[in-house]
N, C-alpha and C. Protein backbone atom coordinates (compact mmCIF):
# COMPACT_ATOMS: atom_id res chain seq x y z
N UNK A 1 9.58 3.37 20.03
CA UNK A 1 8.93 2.05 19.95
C UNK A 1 9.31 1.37 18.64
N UNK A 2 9.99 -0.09 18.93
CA UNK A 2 10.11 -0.66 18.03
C UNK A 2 8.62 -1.36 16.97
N UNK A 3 8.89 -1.36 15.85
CA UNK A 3 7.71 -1.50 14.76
C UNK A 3 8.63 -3.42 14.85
N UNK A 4 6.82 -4.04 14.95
CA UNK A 4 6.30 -5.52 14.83
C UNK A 4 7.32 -5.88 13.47
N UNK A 5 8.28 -7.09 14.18
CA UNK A 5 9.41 -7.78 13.51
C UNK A 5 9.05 -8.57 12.12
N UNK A 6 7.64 -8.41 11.82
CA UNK A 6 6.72 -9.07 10.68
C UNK A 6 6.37 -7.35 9.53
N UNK A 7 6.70 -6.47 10.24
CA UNK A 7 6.40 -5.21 9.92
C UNK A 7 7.27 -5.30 8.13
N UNK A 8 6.52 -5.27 7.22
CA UNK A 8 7.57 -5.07 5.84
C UNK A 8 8.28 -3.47 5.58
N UNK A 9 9.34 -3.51 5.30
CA UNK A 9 10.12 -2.05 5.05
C UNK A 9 10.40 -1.89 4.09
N UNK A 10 10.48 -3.46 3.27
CA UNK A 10 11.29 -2.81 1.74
C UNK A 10 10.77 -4.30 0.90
N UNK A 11 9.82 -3.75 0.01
CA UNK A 11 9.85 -5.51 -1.02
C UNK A 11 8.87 -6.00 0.38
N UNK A 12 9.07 -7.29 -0.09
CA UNK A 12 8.97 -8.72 1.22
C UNK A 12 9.58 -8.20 2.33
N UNK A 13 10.76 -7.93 2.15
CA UNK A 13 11.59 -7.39 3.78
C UNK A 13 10.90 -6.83 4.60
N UNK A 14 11.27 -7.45 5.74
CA UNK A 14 10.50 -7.02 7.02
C UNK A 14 11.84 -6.54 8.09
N UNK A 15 10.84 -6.00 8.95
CA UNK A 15 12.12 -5.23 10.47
C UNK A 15 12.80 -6.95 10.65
N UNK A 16 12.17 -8.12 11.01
CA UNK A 16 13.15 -9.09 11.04
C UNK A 16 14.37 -9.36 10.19
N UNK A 17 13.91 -9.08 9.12
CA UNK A 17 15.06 -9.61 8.37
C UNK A 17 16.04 -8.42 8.15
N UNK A 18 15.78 -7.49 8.50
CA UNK A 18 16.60 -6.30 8.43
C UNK A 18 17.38 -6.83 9.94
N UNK A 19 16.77 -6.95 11.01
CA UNK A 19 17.78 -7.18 12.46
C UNK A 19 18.72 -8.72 11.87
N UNK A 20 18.17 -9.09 11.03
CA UNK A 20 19.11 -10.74 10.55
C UNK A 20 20.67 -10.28 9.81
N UNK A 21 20.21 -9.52 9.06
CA UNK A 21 20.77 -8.56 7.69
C UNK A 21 21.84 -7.53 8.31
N UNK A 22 21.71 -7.07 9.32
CA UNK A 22 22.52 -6.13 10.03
C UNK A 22 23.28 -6.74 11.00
N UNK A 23 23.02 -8.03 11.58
CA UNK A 23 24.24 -8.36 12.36
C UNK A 23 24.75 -8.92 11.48
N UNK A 24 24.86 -9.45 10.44
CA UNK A 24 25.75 -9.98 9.26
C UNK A 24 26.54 -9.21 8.94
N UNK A 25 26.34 -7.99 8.03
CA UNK A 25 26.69 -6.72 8.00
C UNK A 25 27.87 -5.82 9.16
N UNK A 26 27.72 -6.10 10.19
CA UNK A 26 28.47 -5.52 11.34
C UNK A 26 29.21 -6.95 11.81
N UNK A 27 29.27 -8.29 11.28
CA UNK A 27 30.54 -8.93 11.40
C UNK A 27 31.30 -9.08 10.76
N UNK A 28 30.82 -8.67 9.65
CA UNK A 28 32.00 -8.82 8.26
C UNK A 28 31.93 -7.91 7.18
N UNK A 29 33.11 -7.79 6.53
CA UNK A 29 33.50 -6.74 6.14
C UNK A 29 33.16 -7.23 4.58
N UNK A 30 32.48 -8.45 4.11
CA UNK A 30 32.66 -8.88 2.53
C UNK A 30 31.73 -7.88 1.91
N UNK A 31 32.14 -7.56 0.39
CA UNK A 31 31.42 -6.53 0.34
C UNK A 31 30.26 -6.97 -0.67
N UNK A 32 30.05 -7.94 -0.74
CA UNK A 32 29.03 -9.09 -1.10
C UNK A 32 27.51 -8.98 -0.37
N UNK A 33 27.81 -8.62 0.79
CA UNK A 33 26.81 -8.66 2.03
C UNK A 33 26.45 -7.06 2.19
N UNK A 34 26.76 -6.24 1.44
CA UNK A 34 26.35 -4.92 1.30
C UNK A 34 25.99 -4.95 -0.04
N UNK A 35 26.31 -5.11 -0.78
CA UNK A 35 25.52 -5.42 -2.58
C UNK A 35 24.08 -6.38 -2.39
N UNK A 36 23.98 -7.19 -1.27
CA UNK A 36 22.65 -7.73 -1.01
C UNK A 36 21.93 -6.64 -0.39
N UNK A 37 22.28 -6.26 0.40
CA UNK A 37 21.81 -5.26 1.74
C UNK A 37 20.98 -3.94 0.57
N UNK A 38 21.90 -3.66 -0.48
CA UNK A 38 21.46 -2.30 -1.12
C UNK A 38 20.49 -3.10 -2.29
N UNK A 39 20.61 -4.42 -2.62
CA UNK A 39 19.46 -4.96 -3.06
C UNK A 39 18.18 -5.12 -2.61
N UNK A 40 18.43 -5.83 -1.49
CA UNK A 40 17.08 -6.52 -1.27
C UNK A 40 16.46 -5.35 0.10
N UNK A 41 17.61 -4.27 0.28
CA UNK A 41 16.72 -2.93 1.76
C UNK A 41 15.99 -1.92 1.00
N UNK A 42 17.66 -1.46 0.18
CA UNK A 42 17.40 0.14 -0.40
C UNK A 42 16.74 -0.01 -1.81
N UNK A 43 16.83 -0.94 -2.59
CA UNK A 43 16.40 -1.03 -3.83
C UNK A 43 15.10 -1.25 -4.04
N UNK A 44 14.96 -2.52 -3.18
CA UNK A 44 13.28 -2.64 -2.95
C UNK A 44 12.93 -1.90 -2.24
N UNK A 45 12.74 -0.92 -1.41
CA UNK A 45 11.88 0.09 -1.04
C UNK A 45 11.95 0.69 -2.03
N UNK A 46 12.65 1.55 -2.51
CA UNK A 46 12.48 2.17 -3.97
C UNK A 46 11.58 1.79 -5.14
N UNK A 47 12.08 0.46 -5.63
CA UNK A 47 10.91 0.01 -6.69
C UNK A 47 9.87 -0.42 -5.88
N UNK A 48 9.81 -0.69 -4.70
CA UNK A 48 8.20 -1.05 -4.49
C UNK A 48 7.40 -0.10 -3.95
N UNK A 49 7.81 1.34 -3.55
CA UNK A 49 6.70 2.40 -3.03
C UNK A 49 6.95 3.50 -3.84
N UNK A 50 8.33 3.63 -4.83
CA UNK A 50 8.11 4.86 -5.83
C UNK A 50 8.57 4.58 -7.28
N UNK A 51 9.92 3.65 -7.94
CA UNK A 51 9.85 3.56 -8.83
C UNK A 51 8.65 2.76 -9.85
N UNK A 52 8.15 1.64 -9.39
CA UNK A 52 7.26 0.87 -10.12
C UNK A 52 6.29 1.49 -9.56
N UNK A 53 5.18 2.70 -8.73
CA UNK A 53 4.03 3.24 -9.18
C UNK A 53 4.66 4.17 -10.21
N UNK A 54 5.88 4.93 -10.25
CA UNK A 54 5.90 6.17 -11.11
C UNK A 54 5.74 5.29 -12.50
N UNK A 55 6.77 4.51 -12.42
CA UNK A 55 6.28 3.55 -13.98
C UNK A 55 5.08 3.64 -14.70
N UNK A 56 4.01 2.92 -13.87
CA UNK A 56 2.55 2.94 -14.09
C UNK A 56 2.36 3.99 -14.63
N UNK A 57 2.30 5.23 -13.49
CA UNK A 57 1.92 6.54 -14.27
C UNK A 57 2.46 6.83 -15.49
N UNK A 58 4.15 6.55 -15.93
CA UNK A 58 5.03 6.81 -16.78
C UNK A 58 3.76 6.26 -18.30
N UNK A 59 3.50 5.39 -17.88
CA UNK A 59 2.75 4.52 -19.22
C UNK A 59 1.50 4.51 -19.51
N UNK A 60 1.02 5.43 -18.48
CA UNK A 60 -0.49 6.02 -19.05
C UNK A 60 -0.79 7.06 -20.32
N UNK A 61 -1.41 6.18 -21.03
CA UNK A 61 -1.69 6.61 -22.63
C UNK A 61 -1.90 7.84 -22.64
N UNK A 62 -2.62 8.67 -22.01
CA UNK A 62 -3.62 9.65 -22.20
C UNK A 62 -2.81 11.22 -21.88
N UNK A 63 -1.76 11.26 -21.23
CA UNK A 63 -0.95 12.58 -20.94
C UNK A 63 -2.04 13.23 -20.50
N UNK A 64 -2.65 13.18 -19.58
CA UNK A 64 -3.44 14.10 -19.35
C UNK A 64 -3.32 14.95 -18.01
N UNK A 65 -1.77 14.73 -17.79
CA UNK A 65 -1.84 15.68 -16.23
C UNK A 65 -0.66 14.68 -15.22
N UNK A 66 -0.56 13.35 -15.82
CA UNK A 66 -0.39 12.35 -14.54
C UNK A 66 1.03 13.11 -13.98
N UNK A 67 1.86 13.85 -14.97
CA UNK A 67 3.09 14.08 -14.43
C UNK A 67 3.45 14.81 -13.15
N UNK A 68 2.33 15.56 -12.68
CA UNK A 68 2.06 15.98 -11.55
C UNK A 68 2.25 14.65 -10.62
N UNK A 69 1.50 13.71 -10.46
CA UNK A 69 2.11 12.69 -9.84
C UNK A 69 2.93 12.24 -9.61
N UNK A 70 3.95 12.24 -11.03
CA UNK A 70 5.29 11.45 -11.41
C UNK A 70 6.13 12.26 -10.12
N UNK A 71 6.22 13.09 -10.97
CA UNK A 71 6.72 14.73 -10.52
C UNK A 71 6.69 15.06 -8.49
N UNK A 72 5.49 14.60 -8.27
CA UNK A 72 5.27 14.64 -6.57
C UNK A 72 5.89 13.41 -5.74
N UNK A 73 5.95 12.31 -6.56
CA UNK A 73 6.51 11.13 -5.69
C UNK A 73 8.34 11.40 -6.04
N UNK A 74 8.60 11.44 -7.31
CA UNK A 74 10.06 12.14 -7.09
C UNK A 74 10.93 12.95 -6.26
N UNK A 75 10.07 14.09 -5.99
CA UNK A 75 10.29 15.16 -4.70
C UNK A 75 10.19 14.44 -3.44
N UNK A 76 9.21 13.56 -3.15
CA UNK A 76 8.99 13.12 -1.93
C UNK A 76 10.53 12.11 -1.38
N UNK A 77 10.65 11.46 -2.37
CA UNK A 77 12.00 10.36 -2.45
C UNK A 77 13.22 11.38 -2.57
N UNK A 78 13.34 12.37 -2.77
CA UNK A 78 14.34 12.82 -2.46
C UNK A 78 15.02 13.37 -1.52
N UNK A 79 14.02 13.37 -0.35
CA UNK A 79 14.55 13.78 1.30
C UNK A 79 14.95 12.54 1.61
N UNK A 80 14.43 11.56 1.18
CA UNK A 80 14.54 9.78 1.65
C UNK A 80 15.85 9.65 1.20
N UNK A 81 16.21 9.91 -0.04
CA UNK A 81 18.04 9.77 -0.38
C UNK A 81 19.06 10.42 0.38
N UNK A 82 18.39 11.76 0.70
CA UNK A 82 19.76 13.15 1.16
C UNK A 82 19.44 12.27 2.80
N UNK A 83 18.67 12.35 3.35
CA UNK A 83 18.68 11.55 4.60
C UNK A 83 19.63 10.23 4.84
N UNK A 84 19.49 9.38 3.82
CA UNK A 84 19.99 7.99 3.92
C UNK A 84 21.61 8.41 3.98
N UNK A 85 22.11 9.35 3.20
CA UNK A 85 23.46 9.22 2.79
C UNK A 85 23.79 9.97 4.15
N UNK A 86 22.92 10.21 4.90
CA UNK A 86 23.79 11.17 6.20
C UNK A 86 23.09 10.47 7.24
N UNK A 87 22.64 9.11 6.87
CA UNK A 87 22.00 8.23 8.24
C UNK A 87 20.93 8.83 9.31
N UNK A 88 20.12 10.27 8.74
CA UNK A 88 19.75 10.85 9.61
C UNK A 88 18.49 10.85 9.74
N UNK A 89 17.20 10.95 10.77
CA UNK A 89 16.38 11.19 10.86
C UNK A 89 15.40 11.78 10.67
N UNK A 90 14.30 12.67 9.99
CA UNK A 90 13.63 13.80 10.33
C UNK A 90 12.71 13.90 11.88
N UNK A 91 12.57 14.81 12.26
CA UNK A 91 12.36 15.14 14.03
C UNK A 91 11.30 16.77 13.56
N UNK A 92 9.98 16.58 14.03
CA UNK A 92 9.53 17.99 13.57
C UNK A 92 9.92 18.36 14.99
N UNK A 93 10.24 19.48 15.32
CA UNK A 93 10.80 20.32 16.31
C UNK A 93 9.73 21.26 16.67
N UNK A 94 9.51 21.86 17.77
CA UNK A 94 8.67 22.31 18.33
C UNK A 94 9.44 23.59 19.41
N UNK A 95 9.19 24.57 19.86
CA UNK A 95 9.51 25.22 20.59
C UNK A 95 9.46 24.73 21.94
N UNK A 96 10.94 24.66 22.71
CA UNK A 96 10.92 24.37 24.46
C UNK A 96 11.25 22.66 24.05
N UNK A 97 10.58 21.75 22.56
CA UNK A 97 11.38 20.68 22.44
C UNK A 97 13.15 20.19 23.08
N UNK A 98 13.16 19.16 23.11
CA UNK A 98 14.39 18.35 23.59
C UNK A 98 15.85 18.95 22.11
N UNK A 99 16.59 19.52 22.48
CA UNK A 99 17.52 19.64 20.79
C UNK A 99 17.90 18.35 20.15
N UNK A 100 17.87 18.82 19.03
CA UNK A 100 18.00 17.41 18.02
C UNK A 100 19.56 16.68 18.56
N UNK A 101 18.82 15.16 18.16
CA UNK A 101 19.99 14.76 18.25
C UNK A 101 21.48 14.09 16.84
N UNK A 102 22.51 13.97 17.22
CA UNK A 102 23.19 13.72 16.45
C UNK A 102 22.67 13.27 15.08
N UNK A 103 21.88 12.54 15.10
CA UNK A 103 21.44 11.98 13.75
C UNK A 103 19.81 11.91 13.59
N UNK A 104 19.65 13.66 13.38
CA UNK A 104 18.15 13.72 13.34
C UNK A 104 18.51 15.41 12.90
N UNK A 105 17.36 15.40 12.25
CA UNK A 105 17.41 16.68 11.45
C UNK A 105 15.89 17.34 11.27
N UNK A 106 15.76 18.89 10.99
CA UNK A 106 14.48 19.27 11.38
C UNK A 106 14.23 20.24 10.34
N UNK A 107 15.23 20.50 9.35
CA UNK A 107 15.01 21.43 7.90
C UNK A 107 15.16 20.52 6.70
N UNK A 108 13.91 20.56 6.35
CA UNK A 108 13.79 19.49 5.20
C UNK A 108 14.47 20.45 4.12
N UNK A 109 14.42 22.07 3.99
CA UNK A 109 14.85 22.56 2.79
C UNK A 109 16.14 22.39 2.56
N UNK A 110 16.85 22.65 3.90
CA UNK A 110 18.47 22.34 3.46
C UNK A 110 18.67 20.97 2.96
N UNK A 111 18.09 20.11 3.71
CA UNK A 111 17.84 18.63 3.28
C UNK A 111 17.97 18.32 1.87
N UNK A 112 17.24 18.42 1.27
CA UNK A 112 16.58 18.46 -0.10
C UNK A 112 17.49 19.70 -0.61
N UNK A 113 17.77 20.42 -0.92
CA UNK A 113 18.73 21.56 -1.80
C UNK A 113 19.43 20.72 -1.56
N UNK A 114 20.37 20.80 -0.21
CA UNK A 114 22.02 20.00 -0.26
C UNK A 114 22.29 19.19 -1.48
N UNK A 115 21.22 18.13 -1.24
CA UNK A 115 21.26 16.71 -2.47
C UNK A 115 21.26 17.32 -3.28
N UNK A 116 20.64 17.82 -4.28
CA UNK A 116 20.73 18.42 -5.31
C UNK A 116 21.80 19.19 -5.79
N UNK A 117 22.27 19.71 -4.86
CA UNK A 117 23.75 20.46 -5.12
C UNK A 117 25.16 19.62 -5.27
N UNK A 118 24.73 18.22 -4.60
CA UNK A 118 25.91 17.96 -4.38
C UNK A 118 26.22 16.53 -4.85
N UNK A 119 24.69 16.13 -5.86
CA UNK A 119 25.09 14.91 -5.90
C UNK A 119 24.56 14.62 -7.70
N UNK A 120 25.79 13.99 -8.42
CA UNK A 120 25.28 13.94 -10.25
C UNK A 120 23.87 12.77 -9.87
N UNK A 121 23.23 13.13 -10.85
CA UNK A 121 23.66 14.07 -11.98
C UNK A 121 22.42 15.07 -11.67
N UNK A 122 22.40 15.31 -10.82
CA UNK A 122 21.46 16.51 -10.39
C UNK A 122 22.27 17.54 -9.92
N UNK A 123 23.39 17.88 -9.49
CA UNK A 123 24.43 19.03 -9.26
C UNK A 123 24.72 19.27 -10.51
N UNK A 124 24.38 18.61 -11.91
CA UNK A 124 25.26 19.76 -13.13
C UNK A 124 23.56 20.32 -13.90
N UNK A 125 22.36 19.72 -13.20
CA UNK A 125 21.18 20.59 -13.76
C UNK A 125 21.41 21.86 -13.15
N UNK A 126 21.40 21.90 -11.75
CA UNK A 126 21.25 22.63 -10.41
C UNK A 126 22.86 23.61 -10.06
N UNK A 127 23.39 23.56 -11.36
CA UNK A 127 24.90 24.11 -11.07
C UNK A 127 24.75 25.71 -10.87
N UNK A 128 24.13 26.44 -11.43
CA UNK A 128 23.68 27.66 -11.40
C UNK A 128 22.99 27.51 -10.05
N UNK A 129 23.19 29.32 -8.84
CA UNK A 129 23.40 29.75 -8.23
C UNK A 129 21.83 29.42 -7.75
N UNK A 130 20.78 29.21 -6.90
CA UNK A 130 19.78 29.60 -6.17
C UNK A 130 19.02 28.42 -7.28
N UNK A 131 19.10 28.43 -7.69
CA UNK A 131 17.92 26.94 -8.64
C UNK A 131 17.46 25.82 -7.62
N UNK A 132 18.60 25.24 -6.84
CA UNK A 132 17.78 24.48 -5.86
C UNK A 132 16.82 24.53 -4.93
N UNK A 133 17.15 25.89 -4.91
CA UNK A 133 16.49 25.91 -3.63
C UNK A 133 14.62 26.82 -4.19
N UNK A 134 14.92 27.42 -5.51
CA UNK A 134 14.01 27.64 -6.09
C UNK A 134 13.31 26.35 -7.00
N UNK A 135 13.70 25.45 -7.03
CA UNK A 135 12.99 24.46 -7.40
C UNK A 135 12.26 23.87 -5.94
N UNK A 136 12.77 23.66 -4.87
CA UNK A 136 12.65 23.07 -3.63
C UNK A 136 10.84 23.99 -2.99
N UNK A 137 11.03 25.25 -3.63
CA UNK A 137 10.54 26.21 -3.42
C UNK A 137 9.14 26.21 -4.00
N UNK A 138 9.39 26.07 -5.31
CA UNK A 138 8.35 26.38 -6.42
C UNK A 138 7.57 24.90 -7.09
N UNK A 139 8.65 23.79 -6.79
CA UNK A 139 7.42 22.60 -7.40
C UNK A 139 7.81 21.69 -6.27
N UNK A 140 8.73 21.31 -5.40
CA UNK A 140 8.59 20.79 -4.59
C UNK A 140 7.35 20.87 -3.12
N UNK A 141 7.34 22.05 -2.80
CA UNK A 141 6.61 23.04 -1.85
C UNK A 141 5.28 23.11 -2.41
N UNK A 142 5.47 23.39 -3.76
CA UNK A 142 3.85 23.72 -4.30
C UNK A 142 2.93 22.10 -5.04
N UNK A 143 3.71 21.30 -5.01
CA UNK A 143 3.06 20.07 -5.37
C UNK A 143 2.75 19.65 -4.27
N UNK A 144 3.33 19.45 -3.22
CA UNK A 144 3.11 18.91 -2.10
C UNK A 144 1.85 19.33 -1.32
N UNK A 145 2.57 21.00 -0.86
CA UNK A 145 1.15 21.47 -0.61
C UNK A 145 -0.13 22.11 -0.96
N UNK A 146 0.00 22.50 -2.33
CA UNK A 146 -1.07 22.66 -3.06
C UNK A 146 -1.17 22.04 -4.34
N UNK A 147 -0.62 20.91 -5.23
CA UNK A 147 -0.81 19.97 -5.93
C UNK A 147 -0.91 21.01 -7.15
N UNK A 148 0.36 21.42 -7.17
CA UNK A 148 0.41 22.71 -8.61
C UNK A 148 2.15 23.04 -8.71
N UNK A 149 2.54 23.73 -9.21
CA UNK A 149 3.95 24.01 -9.55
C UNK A 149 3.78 25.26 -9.52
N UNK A 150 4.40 26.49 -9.12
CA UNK A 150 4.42 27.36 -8.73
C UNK A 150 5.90 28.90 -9.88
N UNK A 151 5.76 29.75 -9.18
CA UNK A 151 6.39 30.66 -10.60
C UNK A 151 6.65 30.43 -12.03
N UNK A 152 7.47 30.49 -12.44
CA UNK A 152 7.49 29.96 -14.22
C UNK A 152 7.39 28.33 -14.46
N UNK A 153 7.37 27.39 -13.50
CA UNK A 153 8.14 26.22 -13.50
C UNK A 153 6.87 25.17 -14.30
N UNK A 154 7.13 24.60 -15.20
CA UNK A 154 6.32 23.79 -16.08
C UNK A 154 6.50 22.17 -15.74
N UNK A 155 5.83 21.23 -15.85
CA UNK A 155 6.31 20.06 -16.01
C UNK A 155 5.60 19.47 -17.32
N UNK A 156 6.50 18.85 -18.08
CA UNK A 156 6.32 18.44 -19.46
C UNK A 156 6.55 17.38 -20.20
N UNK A 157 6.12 16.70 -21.55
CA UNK A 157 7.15 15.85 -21.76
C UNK A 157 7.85 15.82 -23.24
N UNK A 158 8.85 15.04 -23.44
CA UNK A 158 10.19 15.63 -24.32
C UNK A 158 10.90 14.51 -24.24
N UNK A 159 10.32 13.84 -25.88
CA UNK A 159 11.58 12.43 -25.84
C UNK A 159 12.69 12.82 -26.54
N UNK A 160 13.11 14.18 -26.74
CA UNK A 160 14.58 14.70 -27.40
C UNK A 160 14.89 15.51 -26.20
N UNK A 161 14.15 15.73 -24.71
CA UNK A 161 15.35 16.82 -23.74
C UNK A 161 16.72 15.51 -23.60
N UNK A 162 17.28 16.53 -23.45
CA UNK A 162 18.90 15.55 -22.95
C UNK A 162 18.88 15.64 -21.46
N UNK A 163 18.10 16.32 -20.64
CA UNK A 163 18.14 16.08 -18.97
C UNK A 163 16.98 16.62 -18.83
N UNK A 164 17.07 16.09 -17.26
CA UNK A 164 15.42 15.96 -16.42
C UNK A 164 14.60 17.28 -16.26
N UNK A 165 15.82 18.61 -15.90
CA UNK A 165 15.62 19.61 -15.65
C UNK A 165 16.54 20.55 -16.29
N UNK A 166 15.77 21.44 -16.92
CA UNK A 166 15.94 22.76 -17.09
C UNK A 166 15.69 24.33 -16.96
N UNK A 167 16.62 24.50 -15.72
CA UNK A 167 16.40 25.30 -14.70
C UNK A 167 16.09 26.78 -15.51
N UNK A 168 17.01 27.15 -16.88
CA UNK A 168 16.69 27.76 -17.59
C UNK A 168 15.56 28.34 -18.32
N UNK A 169 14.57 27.50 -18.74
CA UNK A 169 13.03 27.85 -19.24
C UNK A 169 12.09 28.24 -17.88
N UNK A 170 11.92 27.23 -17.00
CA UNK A 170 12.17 26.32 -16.27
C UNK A 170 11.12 25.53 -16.43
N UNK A 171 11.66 23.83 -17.03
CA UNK A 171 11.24 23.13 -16.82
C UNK A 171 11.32 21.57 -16.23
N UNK A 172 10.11 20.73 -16.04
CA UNK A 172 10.60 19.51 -15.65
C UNK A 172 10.34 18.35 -16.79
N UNK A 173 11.04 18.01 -17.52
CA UNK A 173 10.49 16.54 -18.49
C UNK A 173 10.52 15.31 -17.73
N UNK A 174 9.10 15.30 -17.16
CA UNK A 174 9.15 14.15 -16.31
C UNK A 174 9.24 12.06 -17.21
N UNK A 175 9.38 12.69 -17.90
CA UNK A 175 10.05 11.55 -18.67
C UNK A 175 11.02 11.46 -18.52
N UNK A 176 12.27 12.39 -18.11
CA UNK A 176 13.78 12.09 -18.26
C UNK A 176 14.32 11.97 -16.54
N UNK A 177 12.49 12.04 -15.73
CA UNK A 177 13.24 12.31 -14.06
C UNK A 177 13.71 10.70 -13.71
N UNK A 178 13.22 9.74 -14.55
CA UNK A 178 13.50 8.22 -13.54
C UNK A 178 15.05 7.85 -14.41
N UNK A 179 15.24 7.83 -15.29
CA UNK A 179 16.42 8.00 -15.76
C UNK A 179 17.66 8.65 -14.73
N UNK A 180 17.20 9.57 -14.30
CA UNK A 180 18.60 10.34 -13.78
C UNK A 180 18.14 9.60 -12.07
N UNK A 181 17.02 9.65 -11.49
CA UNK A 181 16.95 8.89 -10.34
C UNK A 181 18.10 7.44 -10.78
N UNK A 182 17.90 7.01 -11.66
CA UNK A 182 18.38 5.55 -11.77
C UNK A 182 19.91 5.46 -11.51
N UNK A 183 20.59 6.79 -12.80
CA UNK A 183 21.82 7.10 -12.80
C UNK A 183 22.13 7.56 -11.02
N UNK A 184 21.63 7.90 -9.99
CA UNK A 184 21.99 8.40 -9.04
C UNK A 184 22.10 6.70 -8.00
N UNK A 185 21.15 6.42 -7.92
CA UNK A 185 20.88 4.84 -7.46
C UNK A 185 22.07 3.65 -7.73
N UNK A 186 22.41 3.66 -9.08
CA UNK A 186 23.28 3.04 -9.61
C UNK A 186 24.66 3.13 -9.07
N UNK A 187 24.45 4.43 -8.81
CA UNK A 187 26.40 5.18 -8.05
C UNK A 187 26.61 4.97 -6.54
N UNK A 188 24.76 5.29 -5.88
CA UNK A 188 25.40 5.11 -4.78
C UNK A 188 25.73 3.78 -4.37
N UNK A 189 24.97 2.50 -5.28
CA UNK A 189 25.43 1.10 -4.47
C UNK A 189 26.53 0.65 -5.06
N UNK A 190 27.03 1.42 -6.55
CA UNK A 190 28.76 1.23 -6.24
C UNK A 190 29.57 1.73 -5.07
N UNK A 191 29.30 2.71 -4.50
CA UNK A 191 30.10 3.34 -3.16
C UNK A 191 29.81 2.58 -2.12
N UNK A 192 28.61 2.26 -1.67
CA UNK A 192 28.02 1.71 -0.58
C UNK A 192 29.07 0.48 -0.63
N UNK A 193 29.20 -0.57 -1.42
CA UNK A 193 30.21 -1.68 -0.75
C UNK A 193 31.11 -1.26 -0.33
N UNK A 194 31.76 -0.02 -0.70
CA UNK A 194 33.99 -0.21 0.18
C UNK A 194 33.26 1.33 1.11
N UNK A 195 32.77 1.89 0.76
CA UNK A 195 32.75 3.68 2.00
C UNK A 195 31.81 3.39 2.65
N UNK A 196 32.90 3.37 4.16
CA UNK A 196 32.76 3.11 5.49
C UNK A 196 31.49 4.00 5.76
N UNK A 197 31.39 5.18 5.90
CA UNK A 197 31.31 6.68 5.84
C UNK A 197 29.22 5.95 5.77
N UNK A 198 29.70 5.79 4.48
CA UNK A 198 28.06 5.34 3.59
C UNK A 198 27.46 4.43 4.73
N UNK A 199 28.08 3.06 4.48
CA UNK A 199 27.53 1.95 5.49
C UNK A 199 27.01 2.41 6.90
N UNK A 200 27.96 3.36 7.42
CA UNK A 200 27.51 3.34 8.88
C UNK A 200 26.07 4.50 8.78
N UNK A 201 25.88 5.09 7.73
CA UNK A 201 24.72 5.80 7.96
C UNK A 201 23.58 5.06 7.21
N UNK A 202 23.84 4.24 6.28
CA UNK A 202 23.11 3.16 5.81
C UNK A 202 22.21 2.19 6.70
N UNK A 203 23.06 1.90 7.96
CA UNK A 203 22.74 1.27 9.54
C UNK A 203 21.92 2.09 10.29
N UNK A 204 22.44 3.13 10.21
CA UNK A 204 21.49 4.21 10.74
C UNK A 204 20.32 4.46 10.40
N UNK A 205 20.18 5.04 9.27
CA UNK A 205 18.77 4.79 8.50
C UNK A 205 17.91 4.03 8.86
N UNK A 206 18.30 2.68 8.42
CA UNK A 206 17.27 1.20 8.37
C UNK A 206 16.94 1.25 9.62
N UNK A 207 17.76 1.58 10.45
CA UNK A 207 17.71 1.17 12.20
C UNK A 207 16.38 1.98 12.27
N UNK A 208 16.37 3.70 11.91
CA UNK A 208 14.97 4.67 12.30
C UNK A 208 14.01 3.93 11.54
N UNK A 209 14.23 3.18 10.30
CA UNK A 209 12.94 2.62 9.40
C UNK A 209 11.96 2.09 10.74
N UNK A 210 12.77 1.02 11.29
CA UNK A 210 12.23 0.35 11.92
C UNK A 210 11.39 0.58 13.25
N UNK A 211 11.54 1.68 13.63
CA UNK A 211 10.89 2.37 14.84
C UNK A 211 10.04 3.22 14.10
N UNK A 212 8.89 2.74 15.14
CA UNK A 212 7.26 3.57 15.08
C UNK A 212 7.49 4.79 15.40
């Protein structure tokens, strides 16, 4: 079921202007009309449901815990990235279910590790052997479902760490996580104008946004 053409997805943007936005997009090749597209689809959903609340939290005086927050909406946005770049769906699967289809997926862990492995600047925190998937494990898994961080894993803050994570102690300086989100954001909408590859799962994506 398609979601009401007034329905907002990103910013102001609504499923209409996304169906306006995409036949533009699929007649021409300027790459002008994909530098809007990763503005006004992918960017504003970003700053309007996770970068500008993490902000907020970022600037609360008091340190008294919020990074757990910071820290939980980060994890959450990061199945939303490894998804987008492979145009794919999530589908919870069920036993005797229909098999997934081409562009739908039902293991959020591979999901979430993959990205991390494979994309800067989170592949040179995550370069060492099993860290992803022990981070995926231990504060992803445990914030989510029990609103805590789990084996050694700390979250902290540190206006001299030089990166977000250090898999080594193990910790998170959630001061240095929107920084490297940014650096990742920044790269993919340089690629997104000329790789084909990107765009057509970019289409894909927005297309599932839009269905209930």
């Amino acid at each position: 079921m398609r979601l009401h053409r007034d329905t907002r997805i990103a910013g102001d943007k609504t499923v209409g202007d996304w169906s306006a936005a995409r036949r533009r997009l699929l007649r021409s090749k300027n790459p002008q009309l994909w530098r809007d597209a990763f503005d006004d689809f992918f960017l504003a959903r970003l700053n309007s449901r996770y970068f500008e609340p993490v902000r907020a939290l970022d600037n609360m005086p008091e340190k008294a815990g919020e990074g757990f927050a910071i820290v939980t909406l980060h994890c959450s946005l990061i199945e939303f990235l490894a998804s987008t770049l492979e145009g794919k769906s999530y589908r919870y699967r069920r036993k005797g279910d229909p098999p997934l289809g081409a562009d739908e997926y039902s293991d959020s862990a591979n999901m979430f590790v993959g990205f991390l492995e494979a994309n800067e600047p989170f592949k040179t925190m995550f370069a060492r052997a099993g860290t992803a998937r022990e981070f995926y494990a231990f504060v992803r898994c445990g914030l989510l479902h029990e609103a805590r961080t789990k084996g050694r894993w700390r979250i902290q803050v540190d206006s001299s760490a030089k990166q977000a994570i250090d898999t080594s102690v193990p910790v998170i300086y959630r001061n240095r996580l929107q920084p490297a989100f940014n650096d990742f954001v920044k790269s993919y909408g340089r690629q997104l104008t000329s790789d084909k590859s990107l765009q057509e799962a970019f289409i894909r994506k927005f297309d599932s946004l839009c269905k209930g």
